[in-house]
PDB file of N, CA and C in Angstrom:
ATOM      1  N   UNK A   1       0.802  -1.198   0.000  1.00  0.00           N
ATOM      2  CA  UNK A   1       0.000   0.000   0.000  1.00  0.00           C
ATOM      3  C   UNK A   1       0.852   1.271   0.000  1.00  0.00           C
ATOM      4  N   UNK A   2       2.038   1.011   0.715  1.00  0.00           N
ATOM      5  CA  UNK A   2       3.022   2.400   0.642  1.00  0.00           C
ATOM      6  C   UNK A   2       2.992   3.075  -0.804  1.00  0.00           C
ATOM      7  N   UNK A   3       3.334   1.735  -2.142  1.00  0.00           N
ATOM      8  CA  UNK A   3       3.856   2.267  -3.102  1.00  0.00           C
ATOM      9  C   UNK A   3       2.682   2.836  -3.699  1.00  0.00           C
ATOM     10  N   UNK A   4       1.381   2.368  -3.250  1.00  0.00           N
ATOM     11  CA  UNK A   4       0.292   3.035  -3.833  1.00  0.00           C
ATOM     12  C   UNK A   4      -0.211   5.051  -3.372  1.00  0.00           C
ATOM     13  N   UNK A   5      -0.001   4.617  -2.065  1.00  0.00           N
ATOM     14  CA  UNK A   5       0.199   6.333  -1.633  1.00  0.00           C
ATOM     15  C   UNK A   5       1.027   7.115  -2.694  1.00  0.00           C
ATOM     16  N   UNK A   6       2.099   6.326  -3.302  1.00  0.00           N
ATOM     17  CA  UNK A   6       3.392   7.489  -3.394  1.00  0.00           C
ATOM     18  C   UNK A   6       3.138   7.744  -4.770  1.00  0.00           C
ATOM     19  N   UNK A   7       2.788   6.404  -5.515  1.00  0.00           N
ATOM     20  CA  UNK A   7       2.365   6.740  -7.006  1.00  0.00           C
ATOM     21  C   UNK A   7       1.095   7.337  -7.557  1.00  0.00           C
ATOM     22  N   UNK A   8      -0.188   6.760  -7.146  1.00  0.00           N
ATOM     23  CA  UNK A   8      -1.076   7.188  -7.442  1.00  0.00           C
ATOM     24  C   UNK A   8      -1.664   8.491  -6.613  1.00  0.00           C
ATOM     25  N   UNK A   9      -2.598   8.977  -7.806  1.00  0.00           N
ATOM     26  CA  UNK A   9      -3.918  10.317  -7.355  1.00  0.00           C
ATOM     27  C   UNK A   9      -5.393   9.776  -6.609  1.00  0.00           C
ATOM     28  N   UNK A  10      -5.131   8.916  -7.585  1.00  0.00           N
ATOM     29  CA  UNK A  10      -6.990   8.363  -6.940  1.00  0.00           C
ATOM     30  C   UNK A  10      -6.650   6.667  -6.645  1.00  0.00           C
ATOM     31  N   UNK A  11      -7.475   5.940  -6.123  1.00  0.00           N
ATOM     32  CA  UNK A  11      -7.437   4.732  -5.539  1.00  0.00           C
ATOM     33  C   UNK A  11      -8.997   4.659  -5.499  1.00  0.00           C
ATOM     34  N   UNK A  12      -9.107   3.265  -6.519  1.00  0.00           N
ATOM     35  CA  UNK A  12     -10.542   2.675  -6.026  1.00  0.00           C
ATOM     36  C   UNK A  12     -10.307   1.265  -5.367  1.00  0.00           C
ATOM     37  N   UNK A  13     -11.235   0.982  -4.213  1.00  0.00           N
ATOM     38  CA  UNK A  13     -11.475  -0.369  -4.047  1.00  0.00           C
ATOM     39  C   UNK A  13     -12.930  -0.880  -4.456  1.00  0.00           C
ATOM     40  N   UNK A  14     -12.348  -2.304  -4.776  1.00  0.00           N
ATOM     41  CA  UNK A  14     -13.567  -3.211  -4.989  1.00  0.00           C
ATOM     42  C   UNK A  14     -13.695  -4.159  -4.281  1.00  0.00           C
ATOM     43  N   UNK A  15     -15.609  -4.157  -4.501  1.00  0.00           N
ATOM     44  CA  UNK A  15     -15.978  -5.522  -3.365  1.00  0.00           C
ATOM     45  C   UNK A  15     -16.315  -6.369  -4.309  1.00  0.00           C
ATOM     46  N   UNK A  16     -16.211  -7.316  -4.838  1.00  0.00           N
ATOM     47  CA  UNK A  16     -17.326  -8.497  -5.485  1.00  0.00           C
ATOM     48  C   UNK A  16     -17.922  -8.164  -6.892  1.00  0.00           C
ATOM     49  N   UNK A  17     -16.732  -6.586  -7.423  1.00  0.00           N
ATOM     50  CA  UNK A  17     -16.864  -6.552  -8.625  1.00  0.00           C
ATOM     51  C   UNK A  17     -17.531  -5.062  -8.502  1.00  0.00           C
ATOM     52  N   UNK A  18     -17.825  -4.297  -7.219  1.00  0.00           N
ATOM     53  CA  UNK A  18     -18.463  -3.408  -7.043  1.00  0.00           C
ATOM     54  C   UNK A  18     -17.427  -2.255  -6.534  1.00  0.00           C
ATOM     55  N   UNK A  19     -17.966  -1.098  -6.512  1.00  0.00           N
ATOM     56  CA  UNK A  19     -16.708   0.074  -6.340  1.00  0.00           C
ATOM     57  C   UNK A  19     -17.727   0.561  -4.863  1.00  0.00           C
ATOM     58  N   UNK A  20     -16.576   0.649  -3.853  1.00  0.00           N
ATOM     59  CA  UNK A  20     -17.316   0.523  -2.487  1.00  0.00           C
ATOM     60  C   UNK A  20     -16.293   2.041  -2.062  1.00  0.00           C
ATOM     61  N   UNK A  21     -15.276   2.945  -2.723  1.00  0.00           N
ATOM     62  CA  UNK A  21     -14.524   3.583  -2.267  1.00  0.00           C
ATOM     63  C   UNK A  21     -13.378   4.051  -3.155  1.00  0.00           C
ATOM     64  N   UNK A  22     -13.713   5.585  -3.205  1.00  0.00           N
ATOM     65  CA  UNK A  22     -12.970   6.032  -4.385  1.00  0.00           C
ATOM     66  C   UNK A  22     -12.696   7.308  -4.023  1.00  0.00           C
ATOM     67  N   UNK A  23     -10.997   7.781  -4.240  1.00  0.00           N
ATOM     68  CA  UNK A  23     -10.483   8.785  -3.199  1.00  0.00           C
ATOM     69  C   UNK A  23      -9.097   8.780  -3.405  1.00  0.00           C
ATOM     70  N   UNK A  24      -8.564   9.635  -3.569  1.00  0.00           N
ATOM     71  CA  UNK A  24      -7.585  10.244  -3.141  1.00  0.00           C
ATOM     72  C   UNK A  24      -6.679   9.072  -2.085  1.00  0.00           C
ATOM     73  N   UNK A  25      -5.340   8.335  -2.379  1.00  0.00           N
ATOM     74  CA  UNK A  25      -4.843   7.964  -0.951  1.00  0.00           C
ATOM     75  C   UNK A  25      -5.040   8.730   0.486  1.00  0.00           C
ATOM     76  N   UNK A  26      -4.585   9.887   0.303  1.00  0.00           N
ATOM     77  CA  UNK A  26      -4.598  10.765   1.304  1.00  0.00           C
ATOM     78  C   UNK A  26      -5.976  11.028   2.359  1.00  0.00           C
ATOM     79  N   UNK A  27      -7.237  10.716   1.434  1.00  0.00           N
ATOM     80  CA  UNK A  27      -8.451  11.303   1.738  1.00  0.00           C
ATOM     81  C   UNK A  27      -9.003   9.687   1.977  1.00  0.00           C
ATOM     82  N   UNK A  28      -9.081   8.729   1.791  1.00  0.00           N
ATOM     83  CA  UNK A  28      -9.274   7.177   2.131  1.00  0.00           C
ATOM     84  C   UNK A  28      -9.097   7.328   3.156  1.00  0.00           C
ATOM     85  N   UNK A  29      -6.936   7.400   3.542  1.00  0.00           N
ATOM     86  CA  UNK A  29      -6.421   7.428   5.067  1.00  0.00           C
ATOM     87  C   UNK A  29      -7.105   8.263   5.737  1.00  0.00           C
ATOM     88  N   UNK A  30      -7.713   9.397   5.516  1.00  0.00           N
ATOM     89  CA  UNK A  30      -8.188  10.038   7.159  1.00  0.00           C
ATOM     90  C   UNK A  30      -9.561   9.670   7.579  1.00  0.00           C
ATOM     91  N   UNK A  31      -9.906   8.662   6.648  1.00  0.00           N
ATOM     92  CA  UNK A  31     -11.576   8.573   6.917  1.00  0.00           C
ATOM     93  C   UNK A  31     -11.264   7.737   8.199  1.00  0.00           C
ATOM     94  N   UNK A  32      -9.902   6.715   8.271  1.00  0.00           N
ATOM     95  CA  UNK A  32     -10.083   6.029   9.989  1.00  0.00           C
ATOM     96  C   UNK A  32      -9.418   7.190  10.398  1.00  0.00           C
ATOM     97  N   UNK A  33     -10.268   7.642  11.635  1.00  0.00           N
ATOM     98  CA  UNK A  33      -9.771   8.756  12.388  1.00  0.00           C
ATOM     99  C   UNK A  33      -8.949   8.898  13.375  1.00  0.00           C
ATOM    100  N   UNK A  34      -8.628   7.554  13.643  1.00  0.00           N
ATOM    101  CA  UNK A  34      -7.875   7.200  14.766  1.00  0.00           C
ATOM    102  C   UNK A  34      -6.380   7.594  14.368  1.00  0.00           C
ATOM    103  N   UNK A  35      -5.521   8.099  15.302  1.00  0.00           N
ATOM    104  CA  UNK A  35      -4.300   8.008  15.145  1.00  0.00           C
ATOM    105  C   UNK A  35      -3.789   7.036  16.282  1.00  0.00           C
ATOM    106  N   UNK A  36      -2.453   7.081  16.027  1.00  0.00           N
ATOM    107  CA  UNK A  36      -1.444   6.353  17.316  1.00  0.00           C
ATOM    108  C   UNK A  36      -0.376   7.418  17.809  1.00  0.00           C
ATOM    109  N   UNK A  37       0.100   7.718  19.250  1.00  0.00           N
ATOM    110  CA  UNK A  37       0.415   8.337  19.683  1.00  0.00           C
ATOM    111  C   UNK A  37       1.733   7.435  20.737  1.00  0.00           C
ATOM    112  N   UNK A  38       2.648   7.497  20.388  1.00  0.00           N
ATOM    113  CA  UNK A  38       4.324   6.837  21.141  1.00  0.00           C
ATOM    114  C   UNK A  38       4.773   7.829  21.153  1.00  0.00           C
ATOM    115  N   UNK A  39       5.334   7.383  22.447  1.00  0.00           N
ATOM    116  CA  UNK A  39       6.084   8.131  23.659  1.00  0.00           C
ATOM    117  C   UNK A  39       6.643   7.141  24.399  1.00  0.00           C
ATOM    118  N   UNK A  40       7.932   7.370  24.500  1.00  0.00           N
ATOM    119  CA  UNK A  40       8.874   7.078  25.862  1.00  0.00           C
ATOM    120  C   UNK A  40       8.571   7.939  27.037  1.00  0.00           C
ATOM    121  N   UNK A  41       8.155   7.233  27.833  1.00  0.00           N
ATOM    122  CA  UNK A  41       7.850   8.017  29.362  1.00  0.00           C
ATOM    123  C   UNK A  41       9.377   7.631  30.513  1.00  0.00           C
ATOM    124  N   UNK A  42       9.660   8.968  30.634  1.00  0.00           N
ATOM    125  CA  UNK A  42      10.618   9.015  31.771  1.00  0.00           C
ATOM    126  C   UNK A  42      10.093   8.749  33.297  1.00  0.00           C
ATOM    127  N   UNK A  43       9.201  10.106  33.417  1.00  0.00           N
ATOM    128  CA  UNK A  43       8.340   9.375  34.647  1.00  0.00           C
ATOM    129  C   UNK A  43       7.235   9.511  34.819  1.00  0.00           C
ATOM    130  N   UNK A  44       6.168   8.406  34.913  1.00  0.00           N
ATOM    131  CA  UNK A  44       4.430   8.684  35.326  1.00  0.00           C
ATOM    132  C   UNK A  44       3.864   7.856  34.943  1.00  0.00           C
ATOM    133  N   UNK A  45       4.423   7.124  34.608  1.00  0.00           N
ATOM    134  CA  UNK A  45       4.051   5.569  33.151  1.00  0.00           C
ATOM    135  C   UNK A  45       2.572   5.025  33.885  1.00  0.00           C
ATOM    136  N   UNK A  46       2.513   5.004  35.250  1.00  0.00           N
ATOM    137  CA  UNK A  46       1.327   4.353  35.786  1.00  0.00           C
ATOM    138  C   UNK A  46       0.361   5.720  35.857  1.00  0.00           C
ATOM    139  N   UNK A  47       1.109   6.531  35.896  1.00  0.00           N
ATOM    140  CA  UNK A  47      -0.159   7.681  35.814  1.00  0.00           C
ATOM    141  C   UNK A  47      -0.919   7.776  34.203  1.00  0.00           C
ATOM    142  N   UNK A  48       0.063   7.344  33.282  1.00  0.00           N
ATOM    143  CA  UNK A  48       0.179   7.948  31.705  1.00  0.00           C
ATOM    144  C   UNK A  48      -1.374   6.460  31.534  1.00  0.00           C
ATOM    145  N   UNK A  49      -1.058   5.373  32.258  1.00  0.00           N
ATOM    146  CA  UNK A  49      -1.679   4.074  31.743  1.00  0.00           C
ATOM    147  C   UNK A  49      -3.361   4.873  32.531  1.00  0.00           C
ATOM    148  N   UNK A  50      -3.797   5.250  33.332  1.00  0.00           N
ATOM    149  CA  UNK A  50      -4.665   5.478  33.846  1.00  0.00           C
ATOM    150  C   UNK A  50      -4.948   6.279  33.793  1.00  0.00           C
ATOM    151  N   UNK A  51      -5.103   7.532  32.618  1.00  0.00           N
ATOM    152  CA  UNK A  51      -5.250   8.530  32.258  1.00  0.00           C
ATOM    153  C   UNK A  51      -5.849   7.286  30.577  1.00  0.00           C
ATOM    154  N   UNK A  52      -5.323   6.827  29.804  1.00  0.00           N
ATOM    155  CA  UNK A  52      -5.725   5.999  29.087  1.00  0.00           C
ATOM    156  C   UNK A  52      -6.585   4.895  29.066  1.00  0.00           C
ATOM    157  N   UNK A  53      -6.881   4.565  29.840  1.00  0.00           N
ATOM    158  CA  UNK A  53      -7.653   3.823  30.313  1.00  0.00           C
ATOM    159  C   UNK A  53      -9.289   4.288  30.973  1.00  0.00           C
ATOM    160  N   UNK A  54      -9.185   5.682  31.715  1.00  0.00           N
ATOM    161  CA  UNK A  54     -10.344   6.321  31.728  1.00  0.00           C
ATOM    162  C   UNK A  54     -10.753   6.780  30.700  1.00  0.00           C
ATOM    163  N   UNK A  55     -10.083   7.121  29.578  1.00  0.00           N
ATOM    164  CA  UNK A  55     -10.385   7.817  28.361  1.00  0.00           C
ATOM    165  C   UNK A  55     -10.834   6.960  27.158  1.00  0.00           C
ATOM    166  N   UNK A  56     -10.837   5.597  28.028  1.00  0.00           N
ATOM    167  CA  UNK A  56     -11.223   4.378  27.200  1.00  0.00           C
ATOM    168  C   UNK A  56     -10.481   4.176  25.810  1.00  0.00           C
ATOM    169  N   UNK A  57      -9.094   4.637  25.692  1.00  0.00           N
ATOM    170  CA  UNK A  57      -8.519   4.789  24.667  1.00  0.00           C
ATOM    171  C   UNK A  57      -7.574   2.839  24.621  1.00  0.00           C
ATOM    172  N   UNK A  58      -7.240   2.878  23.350  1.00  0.00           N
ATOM    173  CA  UNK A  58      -6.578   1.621  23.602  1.00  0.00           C
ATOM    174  C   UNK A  58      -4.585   1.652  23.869  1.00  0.00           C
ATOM    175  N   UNK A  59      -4.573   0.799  24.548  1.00  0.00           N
ATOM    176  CA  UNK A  59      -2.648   1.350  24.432  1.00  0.00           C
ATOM    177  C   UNK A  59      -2.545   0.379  24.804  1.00  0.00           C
ATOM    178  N   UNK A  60      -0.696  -0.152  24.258  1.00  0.00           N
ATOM    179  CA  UNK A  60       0.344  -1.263  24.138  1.00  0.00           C
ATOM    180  C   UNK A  60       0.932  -0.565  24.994  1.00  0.00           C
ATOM    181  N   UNK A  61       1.942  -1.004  25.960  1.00  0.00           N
ATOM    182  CA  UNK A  61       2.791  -0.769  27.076  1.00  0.00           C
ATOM    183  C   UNK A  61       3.833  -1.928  26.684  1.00  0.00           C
ATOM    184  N   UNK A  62       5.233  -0.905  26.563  1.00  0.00           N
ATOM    185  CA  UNK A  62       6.474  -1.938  26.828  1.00  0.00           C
ATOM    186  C   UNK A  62       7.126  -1.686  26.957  1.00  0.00           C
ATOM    187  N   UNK A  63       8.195  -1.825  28.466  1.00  0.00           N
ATOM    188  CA  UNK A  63       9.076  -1.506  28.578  1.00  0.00           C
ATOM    189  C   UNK A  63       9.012   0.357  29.203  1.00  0.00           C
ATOM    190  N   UNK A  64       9.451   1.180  28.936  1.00  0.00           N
ATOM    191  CA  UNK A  64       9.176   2.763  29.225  1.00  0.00           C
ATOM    192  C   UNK A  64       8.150   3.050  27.607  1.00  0.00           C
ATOM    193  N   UNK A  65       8.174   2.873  26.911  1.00  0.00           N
ATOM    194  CA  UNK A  65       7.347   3.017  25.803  1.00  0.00           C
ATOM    195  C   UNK A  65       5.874   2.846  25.914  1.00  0.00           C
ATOM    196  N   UNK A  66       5.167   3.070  25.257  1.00  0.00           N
ATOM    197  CA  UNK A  66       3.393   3.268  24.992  1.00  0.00           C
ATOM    198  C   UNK A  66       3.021   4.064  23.924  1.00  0.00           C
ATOM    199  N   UNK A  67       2.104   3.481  23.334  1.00  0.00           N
ATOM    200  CA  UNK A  67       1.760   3.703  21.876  1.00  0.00           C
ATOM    201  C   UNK A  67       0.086   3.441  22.325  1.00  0.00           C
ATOM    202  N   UNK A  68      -0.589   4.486  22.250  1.00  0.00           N
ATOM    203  CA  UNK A  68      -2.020   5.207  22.897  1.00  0.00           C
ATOM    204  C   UNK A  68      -2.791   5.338  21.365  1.00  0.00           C
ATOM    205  N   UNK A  69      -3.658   4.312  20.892  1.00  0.00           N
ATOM    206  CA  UNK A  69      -4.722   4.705  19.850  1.00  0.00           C
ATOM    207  C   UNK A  69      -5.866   5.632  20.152  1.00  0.00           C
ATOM    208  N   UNK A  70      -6.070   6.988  19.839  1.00  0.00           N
ATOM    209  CA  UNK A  70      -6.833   7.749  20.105  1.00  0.00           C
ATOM    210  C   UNK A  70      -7.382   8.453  18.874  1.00  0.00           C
ATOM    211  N   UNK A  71      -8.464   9.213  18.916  1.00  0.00           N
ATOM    212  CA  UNK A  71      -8.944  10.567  17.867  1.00  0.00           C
ATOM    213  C   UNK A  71      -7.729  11.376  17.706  1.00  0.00           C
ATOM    214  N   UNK A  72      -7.116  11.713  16.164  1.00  0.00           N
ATOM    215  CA  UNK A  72      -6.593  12.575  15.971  1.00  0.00           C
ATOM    216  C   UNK A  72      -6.869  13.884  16.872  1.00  0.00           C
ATOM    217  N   UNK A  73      -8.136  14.397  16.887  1.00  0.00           N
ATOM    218  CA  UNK A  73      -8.339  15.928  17.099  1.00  0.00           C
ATOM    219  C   UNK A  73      -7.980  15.813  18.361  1.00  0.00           C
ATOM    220  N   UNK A  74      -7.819  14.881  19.475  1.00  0.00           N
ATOM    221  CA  UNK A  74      -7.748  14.842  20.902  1.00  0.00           C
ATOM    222  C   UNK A  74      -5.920  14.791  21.541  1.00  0.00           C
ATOM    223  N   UNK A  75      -5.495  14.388  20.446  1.00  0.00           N
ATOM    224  CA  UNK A  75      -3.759  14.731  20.314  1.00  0.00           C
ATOM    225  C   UNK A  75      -3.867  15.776  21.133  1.00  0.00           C
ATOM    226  N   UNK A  76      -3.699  16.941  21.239  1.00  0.00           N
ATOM    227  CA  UNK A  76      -3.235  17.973  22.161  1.00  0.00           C
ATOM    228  C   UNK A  76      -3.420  17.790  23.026  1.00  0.00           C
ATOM    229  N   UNK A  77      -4.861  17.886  23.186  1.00  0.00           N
ATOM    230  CA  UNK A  77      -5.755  17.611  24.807  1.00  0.00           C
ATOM    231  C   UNK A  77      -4.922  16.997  25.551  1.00  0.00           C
ATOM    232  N   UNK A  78      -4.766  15.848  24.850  1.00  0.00           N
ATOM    233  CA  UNK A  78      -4.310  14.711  25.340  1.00  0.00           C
ATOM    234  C   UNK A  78      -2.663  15.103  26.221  1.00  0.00           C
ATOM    235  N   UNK A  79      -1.932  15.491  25.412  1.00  0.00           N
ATOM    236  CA  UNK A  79      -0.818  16.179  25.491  1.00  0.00           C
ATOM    237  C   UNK A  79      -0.870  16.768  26.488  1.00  0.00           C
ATOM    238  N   UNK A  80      -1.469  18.335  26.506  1.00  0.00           N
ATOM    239  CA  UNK A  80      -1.698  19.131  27.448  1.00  0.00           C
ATOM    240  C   UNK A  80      -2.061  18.366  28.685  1.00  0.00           C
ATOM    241  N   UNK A  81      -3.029  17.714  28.978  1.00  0.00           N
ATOM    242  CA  UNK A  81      -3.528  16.630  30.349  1.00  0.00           C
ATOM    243  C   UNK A  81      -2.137  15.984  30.457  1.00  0.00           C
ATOM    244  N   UNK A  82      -1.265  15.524  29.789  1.00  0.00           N
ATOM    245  CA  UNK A  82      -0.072  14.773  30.214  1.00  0.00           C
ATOM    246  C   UNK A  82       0.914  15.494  30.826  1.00  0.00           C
ATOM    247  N   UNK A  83       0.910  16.856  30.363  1.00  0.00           N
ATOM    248  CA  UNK A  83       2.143  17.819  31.024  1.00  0.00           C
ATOM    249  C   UNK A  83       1.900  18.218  32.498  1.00  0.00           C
ATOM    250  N   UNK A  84       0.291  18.371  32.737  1.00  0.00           N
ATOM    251  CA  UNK A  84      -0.412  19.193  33.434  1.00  0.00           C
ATOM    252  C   UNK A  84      -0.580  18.083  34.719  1.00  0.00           C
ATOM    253  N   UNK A  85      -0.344  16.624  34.150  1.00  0.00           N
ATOM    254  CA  UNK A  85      -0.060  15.673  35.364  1.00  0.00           C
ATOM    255  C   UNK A  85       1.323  15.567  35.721  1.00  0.00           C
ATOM    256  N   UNK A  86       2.453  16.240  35.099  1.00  0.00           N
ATOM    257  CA  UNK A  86       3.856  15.732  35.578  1.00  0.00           C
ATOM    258  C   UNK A  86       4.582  14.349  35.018  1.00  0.00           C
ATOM    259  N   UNK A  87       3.681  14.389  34.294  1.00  0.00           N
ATOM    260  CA  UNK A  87       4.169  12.887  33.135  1.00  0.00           C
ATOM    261  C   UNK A  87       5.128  13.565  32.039  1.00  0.00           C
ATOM    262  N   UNK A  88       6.373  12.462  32.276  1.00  0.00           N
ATOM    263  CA  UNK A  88       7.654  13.129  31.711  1.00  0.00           C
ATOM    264  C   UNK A  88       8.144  12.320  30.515  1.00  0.00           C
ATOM    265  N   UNK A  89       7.718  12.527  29.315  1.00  0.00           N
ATOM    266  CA  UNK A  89       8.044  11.981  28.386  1.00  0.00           C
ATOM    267  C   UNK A  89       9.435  12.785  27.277  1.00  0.00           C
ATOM    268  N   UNK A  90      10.352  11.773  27.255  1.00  0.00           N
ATOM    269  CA  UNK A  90      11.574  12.005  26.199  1.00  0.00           C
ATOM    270  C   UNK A  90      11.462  11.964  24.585  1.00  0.00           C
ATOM    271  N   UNK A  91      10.517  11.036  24.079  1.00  0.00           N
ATOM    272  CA  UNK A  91      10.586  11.004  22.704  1.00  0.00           C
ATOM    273  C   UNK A  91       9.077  11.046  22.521  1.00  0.00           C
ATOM    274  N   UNK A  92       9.112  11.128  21.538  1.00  0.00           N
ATOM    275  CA  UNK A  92       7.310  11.533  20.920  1.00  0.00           C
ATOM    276  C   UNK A  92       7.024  10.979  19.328  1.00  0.00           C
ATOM    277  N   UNK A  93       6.339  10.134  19.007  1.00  0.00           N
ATOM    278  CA  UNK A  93       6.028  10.609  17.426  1.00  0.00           C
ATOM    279  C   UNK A  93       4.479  10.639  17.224  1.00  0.00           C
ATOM    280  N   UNK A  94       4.303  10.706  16.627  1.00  0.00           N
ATOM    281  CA  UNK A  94       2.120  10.676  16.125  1.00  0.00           C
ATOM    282  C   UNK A  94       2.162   9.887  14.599  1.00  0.00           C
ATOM    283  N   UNK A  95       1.621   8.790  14.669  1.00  0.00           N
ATOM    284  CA  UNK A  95       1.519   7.939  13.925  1.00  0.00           C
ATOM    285  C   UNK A  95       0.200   8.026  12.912  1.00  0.00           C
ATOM    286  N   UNK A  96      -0.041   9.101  11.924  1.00  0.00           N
ATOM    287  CA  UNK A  96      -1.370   9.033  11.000  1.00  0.00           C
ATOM    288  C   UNK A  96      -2.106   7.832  10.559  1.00  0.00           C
ATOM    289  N   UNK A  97      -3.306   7.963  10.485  1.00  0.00           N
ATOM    290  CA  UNK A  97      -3.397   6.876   9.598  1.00  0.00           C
ATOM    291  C   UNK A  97      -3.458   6.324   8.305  1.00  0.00           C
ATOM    292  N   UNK A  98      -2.884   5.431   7.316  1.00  0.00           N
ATOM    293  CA  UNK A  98      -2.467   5.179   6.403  1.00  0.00           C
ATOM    294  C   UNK A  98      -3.398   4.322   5.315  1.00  0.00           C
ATOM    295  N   UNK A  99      -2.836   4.451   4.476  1.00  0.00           N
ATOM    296  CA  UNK A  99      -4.018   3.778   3.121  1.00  0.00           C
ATOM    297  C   UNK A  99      -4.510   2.087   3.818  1.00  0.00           C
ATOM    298  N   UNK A 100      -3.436   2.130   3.864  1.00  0.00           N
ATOM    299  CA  UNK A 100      -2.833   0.263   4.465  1.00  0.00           C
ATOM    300  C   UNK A 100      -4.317   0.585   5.781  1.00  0.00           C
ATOM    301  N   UNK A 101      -4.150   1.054   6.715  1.00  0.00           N
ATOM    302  CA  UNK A 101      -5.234   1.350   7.909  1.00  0.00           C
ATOM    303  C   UNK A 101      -6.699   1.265   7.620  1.00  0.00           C
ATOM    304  N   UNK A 102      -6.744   2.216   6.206  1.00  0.00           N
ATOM    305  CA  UNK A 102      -8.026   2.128   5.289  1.00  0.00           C
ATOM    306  C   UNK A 102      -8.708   1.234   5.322  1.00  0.00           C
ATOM    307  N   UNK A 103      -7.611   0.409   4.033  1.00  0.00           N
ATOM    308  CA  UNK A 103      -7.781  -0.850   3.731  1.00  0.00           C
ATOM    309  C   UNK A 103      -8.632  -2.471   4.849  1.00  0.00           C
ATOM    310  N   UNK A 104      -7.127  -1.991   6.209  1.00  0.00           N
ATOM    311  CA  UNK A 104      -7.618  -3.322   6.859  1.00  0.00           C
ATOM    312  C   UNK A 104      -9.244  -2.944   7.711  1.00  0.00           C
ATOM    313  N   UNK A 105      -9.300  -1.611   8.202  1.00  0.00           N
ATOM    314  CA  UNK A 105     -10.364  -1.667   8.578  1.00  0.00           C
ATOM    315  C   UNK A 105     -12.022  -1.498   8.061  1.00  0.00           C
ATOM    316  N   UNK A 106     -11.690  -1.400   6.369  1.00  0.00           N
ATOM    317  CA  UNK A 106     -12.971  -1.964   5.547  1.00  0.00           C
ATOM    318  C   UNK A 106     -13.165  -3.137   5.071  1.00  0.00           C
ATOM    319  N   UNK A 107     -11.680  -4.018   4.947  1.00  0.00           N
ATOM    320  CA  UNK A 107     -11.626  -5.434   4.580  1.00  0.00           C
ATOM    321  C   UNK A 107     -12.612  -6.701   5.730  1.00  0.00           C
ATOM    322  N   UNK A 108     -11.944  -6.238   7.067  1.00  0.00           N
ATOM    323  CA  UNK A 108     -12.444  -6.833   7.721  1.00  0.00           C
ATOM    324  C   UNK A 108     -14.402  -6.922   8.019  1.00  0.00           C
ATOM    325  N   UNK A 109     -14.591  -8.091   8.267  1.00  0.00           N
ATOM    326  CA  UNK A 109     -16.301  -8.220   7.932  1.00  0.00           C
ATOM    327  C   UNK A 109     -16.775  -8.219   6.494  1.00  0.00           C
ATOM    328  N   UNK A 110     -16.146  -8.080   5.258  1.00  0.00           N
ATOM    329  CA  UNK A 110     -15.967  -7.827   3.904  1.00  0.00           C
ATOM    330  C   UNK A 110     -16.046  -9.426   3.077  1.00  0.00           C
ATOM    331  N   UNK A 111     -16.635 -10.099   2.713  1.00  0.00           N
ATOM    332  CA  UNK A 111     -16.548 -11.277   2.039  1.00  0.00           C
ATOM    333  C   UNK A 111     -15.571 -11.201   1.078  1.00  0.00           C
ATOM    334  N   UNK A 112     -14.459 -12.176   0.707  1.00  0.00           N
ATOM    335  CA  UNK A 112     -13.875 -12.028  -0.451  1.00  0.00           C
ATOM    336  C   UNK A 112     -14.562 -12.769  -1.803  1.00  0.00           C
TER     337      UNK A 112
END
């Protein structure tokens, strides 16, 4: 799916011979709204997990690391509530979501 982002303008998928989704790579990927959010936590990791967990958000924990699936638009919030608890994080990235993301979460339930 990468090479499809990079080459193509438009992207259709098909179901069963039928056109179920037609778009732009770029504009497919944001229809799942979810992003992913990793961070290395220096210190608060049990505060950082229970702040995620009320927010009913989903997160992987390993090691000082955590990778938090949430709403794009809630990124800051989110952020801001983390500083504002004393949760000390060293590295950061925000993980968009991708054609590939699109893909698996219309495939699934999808008859081939």
């Amino acid at each position: 799916m990468t090479e499809v982002e990079e080459m193509c303008d438009r992207v259709i998928f098909l179901n069963l011979g039928k056109i179920f989704a037609v778009d732009t790579p770029q504009g497919l990927a944001r229809r799942n709204s979810m992003s992913k959010l990793e961070l290395m936590i220096e210190d608060g990791l049990k505060r950082l997990v229970e702040m995620a967990k009320k927010e009913h958000f989903t997160y992987l924990e390993k090691n000082r690391f955590i990778t938090i699936t949430l709403p794009e638009e809630k990124i800051a919030s989110f952020l801001t509530e983390i500083g504002s608890r004393g949760i000390v994080f060293t590295e950061i990235e925000i993980v968009r979501p991708s054609l590939e993301d699109f893909f698996l979460s219309v495939s699934h339930g999808r008859s081939s």
